[in-house]
Protein backbone atom coordinates (compact mmCIF):
# COMPACT_ATOMS: atom_id res chain seq x y z
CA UNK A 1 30.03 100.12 -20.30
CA UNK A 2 28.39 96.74 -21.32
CA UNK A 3 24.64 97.75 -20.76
CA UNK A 4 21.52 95.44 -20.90
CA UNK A 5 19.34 92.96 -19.08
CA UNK A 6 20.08 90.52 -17.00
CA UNK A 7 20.20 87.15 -19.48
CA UNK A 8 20.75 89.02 -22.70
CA UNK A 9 24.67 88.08 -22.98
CA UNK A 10 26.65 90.60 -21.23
CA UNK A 11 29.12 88.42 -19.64
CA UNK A 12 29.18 86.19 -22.69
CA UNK A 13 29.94 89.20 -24.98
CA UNK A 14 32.63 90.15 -22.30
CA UNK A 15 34.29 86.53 -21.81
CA UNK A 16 34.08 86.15 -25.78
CA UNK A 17 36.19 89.27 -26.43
CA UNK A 18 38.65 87.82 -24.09
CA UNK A 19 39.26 84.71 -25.18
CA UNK A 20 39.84 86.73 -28.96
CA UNK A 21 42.23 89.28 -27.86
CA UNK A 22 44.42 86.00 -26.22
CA UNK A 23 43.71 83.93 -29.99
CA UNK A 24 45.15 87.61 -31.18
CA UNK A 25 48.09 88.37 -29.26
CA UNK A 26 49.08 85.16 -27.18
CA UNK A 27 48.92 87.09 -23.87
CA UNK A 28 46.25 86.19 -21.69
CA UNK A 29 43.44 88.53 -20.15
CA UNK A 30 42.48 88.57 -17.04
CA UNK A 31 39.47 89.79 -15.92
CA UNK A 32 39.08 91.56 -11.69
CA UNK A 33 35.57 91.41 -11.38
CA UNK A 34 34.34 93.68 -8.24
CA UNK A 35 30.50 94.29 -7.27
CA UNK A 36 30.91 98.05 -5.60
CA UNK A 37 27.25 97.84 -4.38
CA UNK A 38 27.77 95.19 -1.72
CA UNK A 39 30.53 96.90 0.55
CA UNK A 40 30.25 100.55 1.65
CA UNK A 41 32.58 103.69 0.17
CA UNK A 42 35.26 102.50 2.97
CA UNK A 43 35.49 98.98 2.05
CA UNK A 44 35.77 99.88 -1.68
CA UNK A 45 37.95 102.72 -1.56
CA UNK A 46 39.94 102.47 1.70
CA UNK A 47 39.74 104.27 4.77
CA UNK A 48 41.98 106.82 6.69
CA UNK A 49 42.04 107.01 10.82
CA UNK A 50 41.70 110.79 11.77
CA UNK A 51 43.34 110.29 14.82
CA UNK A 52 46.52 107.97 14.23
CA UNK A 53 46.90 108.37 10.38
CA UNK A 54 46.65 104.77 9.52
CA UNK A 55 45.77 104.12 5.87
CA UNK A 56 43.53 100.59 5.28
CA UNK A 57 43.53 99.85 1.71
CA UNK A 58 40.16 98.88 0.20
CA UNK A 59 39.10 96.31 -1.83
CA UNK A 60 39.10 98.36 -5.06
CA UNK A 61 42.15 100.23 -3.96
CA UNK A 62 44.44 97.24 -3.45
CA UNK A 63 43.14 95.25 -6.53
CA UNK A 64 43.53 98.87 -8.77
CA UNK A 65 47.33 99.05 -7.27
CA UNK A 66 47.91 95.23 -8.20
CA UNK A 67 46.51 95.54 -11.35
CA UNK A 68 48.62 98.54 -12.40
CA UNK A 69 52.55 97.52 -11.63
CA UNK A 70 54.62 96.91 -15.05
CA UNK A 71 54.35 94.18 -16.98
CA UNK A 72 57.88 91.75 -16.89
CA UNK A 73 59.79 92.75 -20.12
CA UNK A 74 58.56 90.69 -23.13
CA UNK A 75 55.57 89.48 -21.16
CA UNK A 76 51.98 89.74 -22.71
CA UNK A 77 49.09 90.36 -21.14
CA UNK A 78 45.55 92.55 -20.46
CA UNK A 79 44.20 93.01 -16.98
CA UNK A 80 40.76 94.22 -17.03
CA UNK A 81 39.19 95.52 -13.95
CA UNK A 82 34.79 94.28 -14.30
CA UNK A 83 32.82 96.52 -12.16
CA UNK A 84 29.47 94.46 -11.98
CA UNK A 85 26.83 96.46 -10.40
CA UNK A 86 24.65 99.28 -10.57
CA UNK A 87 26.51 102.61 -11.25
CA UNK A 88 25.70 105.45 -9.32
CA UNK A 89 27.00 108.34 -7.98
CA UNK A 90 27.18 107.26 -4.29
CA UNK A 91 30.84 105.26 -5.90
CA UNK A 92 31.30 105.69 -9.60
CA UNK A 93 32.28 109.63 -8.75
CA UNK A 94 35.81 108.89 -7.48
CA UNK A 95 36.66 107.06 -10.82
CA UNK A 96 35.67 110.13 -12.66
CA UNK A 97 38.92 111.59 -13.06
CA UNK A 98 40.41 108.12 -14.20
CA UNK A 99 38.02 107.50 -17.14
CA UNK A 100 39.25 111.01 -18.41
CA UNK A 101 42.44 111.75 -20.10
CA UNK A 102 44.22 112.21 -16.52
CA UNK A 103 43.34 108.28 -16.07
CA UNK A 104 44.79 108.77 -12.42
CA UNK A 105 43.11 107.32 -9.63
CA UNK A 106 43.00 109.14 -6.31
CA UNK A 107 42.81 107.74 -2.85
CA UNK A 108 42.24 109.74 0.53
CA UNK A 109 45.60 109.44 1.38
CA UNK A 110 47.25 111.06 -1.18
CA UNK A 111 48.13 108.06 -3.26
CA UNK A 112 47.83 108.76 -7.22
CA UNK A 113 47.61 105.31 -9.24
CA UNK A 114 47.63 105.69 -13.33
CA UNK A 115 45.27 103.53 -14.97
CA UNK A 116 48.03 101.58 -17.36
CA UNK A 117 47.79 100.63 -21.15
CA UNK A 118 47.70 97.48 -20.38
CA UNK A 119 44.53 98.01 -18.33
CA UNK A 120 41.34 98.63 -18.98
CA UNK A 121 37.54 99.59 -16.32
CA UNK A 122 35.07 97.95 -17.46
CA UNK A 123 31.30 98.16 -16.66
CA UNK A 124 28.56 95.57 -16.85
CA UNK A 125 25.36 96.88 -15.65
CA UNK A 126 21.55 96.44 -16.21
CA UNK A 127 20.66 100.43 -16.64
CA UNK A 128 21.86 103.69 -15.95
CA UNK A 129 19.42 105.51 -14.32
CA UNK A 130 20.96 106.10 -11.12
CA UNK A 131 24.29 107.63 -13.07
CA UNK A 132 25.22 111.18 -13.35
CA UNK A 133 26.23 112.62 -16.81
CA UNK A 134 29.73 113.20 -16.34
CA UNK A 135 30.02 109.15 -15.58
CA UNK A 136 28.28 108.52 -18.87
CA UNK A 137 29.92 110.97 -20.83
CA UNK A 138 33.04 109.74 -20.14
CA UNK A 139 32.28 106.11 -21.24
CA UNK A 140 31.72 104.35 -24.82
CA UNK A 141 28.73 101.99 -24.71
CA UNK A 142 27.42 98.64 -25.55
CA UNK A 143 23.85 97.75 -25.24
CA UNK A 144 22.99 94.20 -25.72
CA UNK A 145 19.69 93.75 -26.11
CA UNK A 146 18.16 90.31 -24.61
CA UNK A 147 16.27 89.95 -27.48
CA UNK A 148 19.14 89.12 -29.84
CA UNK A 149 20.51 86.51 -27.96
CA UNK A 150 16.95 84.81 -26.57
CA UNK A 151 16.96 81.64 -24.35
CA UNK A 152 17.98 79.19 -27.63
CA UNK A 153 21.32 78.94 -27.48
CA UNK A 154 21.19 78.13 -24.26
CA UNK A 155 18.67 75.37 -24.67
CA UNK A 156 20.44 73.83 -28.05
CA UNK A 157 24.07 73.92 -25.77
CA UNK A 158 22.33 71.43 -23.17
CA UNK A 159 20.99 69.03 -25.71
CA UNK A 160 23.84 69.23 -26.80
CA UNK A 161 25.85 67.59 -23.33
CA UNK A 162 22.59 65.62 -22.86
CA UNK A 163 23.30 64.07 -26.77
CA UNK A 164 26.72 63.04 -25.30
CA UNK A 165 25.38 61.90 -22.37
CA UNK A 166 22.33 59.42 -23.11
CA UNK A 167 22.21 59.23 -27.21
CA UNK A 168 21.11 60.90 -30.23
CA UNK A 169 17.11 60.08 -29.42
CA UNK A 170 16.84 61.27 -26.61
CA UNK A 171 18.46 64.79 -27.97
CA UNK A 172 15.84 64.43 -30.99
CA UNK A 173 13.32 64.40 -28.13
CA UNK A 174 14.66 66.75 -26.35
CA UNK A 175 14.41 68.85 -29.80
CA UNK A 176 11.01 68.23 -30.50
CA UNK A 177 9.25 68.53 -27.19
CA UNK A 178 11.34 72.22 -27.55
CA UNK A 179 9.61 72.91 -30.97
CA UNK A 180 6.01 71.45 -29.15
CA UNK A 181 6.08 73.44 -25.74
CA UNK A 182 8.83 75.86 -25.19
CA UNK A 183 8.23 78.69 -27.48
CA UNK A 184 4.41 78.50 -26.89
CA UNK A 185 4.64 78.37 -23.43
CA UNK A 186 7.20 81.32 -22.88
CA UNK A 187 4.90 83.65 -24.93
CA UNK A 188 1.83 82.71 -23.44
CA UNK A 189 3.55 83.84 -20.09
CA UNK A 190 5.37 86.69 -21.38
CA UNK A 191 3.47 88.07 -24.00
CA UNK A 192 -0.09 87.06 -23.39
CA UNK A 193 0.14 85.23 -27.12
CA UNK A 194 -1.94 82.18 -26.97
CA UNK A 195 -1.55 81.35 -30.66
CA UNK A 196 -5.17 82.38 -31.92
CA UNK A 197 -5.04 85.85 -30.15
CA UNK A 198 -3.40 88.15 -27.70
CA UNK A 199 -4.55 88.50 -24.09
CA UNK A 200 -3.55 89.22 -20.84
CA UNK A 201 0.13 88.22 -19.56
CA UNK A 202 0.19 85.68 -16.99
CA UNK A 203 1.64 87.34 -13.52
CA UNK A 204 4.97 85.85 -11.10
CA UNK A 205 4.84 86.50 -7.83
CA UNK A 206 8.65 87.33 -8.29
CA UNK A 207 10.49 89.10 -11.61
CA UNK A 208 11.79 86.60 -13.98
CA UNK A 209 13.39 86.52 -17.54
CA UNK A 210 12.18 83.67 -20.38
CA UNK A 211 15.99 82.70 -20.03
CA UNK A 212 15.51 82.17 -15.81
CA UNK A 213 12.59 79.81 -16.96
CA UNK A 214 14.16 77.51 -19.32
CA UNK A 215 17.21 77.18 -16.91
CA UNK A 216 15.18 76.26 -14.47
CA UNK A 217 13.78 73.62 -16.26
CA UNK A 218 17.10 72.08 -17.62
CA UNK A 219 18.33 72.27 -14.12
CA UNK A 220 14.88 70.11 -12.93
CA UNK A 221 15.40 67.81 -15.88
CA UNK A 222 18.63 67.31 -14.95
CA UNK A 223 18.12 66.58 -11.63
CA UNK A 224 15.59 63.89 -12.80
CA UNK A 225 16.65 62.58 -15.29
CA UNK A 226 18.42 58.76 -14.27
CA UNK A 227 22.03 57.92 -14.87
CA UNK A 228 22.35 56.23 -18.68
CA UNK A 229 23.99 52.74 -17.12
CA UNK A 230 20.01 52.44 -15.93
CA UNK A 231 18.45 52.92 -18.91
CA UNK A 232 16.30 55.87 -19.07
CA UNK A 233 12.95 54.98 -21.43
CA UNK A 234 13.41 57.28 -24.25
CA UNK A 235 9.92 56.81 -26.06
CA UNK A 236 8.67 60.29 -27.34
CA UNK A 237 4.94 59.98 -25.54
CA UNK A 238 6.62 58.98 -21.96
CA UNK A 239 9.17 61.95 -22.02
CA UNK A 240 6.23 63.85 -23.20
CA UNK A 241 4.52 63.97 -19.76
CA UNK A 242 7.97 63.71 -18.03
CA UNK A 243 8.97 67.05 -20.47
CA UNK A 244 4.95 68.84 -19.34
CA UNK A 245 5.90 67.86 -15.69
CA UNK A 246 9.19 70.23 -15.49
CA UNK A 247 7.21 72.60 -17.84
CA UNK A 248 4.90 73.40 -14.63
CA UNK A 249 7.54 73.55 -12.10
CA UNK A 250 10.12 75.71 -13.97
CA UNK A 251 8.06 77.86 -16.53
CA UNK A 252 5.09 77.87 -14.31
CA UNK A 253 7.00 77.40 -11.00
CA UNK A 254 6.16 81.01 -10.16
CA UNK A 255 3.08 82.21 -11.29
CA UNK A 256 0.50 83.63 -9.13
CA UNK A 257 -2.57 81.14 -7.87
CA UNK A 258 -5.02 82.52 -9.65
CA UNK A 259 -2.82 82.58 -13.29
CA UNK A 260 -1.77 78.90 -12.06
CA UNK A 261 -5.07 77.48 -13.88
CA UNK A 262 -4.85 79.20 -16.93
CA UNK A 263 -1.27 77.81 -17.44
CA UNK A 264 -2.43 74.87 -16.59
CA UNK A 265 -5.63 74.46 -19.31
CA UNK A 266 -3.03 75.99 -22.34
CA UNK A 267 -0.44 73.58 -20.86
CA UNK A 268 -3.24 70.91 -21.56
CA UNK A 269 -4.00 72.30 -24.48
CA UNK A 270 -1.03 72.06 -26.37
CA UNK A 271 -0.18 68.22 -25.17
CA UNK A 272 -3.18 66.94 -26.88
CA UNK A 273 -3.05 64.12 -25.23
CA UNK A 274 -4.51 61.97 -22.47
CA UNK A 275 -3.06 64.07 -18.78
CA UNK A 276 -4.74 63.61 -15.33
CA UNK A 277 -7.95 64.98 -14.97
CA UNK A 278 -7.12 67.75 -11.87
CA UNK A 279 -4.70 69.97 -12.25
CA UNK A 280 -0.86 69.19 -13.57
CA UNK A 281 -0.07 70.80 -10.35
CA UNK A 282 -1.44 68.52 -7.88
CA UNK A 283 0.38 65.99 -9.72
CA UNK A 284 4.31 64.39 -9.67
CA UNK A 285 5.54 62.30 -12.09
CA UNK A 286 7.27 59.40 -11.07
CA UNK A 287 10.60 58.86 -13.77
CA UNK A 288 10.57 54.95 -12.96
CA UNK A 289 7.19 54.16 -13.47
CA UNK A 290 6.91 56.64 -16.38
CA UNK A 291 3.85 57.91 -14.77
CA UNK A 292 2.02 60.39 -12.88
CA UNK A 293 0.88 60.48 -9.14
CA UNK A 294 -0.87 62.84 -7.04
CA UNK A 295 1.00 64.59 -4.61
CA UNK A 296 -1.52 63.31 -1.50
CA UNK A 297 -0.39 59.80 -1.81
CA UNK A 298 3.23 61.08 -1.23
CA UNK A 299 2.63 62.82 1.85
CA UNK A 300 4.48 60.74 5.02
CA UNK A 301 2.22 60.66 7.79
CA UNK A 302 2.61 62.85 10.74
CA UNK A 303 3.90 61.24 13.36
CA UNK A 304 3.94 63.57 16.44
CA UNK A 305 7.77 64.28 18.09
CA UNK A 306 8.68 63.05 21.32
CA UNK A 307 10.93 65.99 21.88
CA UNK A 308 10.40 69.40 20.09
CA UNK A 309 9.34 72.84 20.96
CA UNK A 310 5.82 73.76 19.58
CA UNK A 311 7.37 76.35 17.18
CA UNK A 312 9.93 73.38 15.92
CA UNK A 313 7.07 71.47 15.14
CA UNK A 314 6.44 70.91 11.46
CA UNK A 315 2.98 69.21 10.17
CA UNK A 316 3.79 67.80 6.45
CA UNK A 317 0.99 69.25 4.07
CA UNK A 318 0.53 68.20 0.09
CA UNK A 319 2.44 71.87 -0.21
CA UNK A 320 5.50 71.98 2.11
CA UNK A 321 6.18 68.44 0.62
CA UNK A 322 6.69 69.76 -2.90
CA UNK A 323 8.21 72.67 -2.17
CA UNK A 324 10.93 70.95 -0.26
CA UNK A 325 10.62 68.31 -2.97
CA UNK A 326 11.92 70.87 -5.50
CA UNK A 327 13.77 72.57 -3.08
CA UNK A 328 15.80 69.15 -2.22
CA UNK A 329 16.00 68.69 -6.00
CA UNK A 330 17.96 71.90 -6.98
CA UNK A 331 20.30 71.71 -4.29
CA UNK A 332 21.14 68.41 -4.84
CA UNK A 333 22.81 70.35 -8.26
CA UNK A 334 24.60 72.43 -6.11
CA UNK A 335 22.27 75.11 -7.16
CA UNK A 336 20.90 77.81 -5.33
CA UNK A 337 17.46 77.98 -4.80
CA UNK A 338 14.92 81.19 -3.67
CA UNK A 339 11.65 81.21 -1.77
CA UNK A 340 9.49 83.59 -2.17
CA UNK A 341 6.20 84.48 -0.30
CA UNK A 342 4.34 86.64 2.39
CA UNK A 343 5.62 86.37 5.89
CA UNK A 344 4.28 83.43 7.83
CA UNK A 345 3.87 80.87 4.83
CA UNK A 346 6.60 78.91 6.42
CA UNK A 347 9.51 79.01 4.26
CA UNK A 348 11.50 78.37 7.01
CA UNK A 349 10.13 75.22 8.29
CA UNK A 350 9.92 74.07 5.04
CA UNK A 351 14.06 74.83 4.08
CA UNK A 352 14.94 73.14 7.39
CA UNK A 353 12.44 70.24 6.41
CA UNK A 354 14.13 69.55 3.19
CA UNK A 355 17.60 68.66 5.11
């Protein structure tokens, strides 16, 4: 069992060992990853008809049969089976009796499959609270602590492509507005460390990890961020306010409205130099002009449908905008995107809005 939270490197440390076992041996691994927590018992194990006998294999049930048939003679190769969810006694009881030395799995139907040498359970999960002893004590663990890896080598592997991409400057830049912003800004959010003392954590209206943030703001970057046949100014004080700009919709993206401002004044802060005078929030930068622009001038102007049900009926505000802004900006990435808020703050409108 690979234990930890999520961003600290489990499938990493997983993957990794992979790839060295095939550097090893020359057979390949592969890897059957299942999450048992999105189908029911049935689904995962199979299911029996009381009345005419009929045996449906699950999905676990026909991938652990697959899995374990020989291997062709003088054929290499490791088949790992991932389980990738919480672990609790509700499933995880059934594979008791093939984690112990009878390694035999049992199905409702009387089939017996034997876990082979060549193959290998694995579990990748964020705690065990909700499993029993006997699932524990029949496992080795691994806890990987999120600590140890950190949000850094992440970062330095996108400068990295970026480097390749646009040029060695505008990787230094990349490097330095890291070393200006990044670190402060993630413990000031975290850790309530503002650099001359310690005070009260900033709050997200949803749970996120310091490794969730800096995605996010790659992923905004590089959805701003134009092509390098059209010349993208690289000057250190214009990607400065291009850098702070991302910095409040990824980092700060998520913080409550009344934390919002104090972000906003360290954010400040720590530029040191000349930003608009109301709040970074109320403010886009535009990447052609170099510049930034309020939000208000961006609005379109509502211009009332000729045909459209009252519900249907969408009135563009400074917020929806920027919200489907963003939205728009993400999946144009082919990334998935989340809103979050109270019922009635119209998420929905504002989805359909962006399309």
């Amino acid at each position: 069992m690979v234990v930890g939270p999520t961003g600290a490197g489990k499938s990493v440390v997983i993957n990794t060992l992979a790839k060295a076992m095939k550097l090893e041996t020359g057979g390949p691994t592969i890897i059957h990853t299942i999450n048992p927590k999105m189908i029911t018992n049935h689904e995962l194990y199979g299911v029996l008809d009381p009345e005419s006998r009929d045996w449906t294999d699950g999905l676990l049930s026909k991938t652990f049969k697959e899995m374990n048939t020989d291997l062709l003679p003088g054929k290499l190769e490791r088949r790992w089976i991932l389980y990738d969810g919480d672990v609790d006694a509700v499933w995880v009881e059934n594979m008791n009796s093939v984690m112990d030395d009878n390694r035999i799995l049992t199905l409702a139907n009387g089939d017996r499959i034997r876990l082979l040498k060549h193959c290998a359970m694995l579990f990748e999960v964020f705690d065990l609270q909700y499993a029993s002893p006997a699932t524990i004590s029949r496992c080795g663990m691994v806890f990987v602590d999120a600590k140890n890896l950190g949000y850094s080598p992440f970062y330095e592997r996108w400068v990295k492509l970026k480097t390749i991409k646009y040029g060695e400057q505008i990787g230094e830049n990349l490097r330095d507005l890291y070393s200006k912003y990044i670190f402060q800004c993630i413990e000031r959010v975290f850790e309530g460390n503002t650099g001359e003392e310690l005070v009260e954590p900033l709050k997200f209206i949803t749970p996120r990890t310091n490794l969730n943030c800096v995605k996010q703001l790659c992923d905004l970057i590089d959805s701003m961020l134009p092509e390098p046949d059209q010349n993208p100014n690289d000057e250190f004080d214009k990607m400065d306010k291009f850098f702070i700009f991302c910095i409040m919709w990824s980092i700060g993206s998520c913080l409550v409205e009344d934390d919002r401002e104090k972000f906003n004044n360290f954010v400040v802060g720590l530029a040191q130099q000349v930003l608009p005078q109301n709040s970074l929030y109320d403010n886009y930068f535009d990447v052609k002009k170099m510049a930034f622009q309020k939000w208000d001038d961006l609005v379109p102007a509502y211009v009332p449908p000729v045909s459209k049900k009252f519900a249907e009926i969408l009135v563009p505000t400074v917020d929806t905008f920027k919200y489907a802004w963003l939205f728009s900006q993400f999946i144009g990435l082919k990334k998935p995107a989340m809103f979050c808020g109270e019922s009635g703050t119209a998420k929905t409108v504002t989805v359909i809005s962006a399309f």
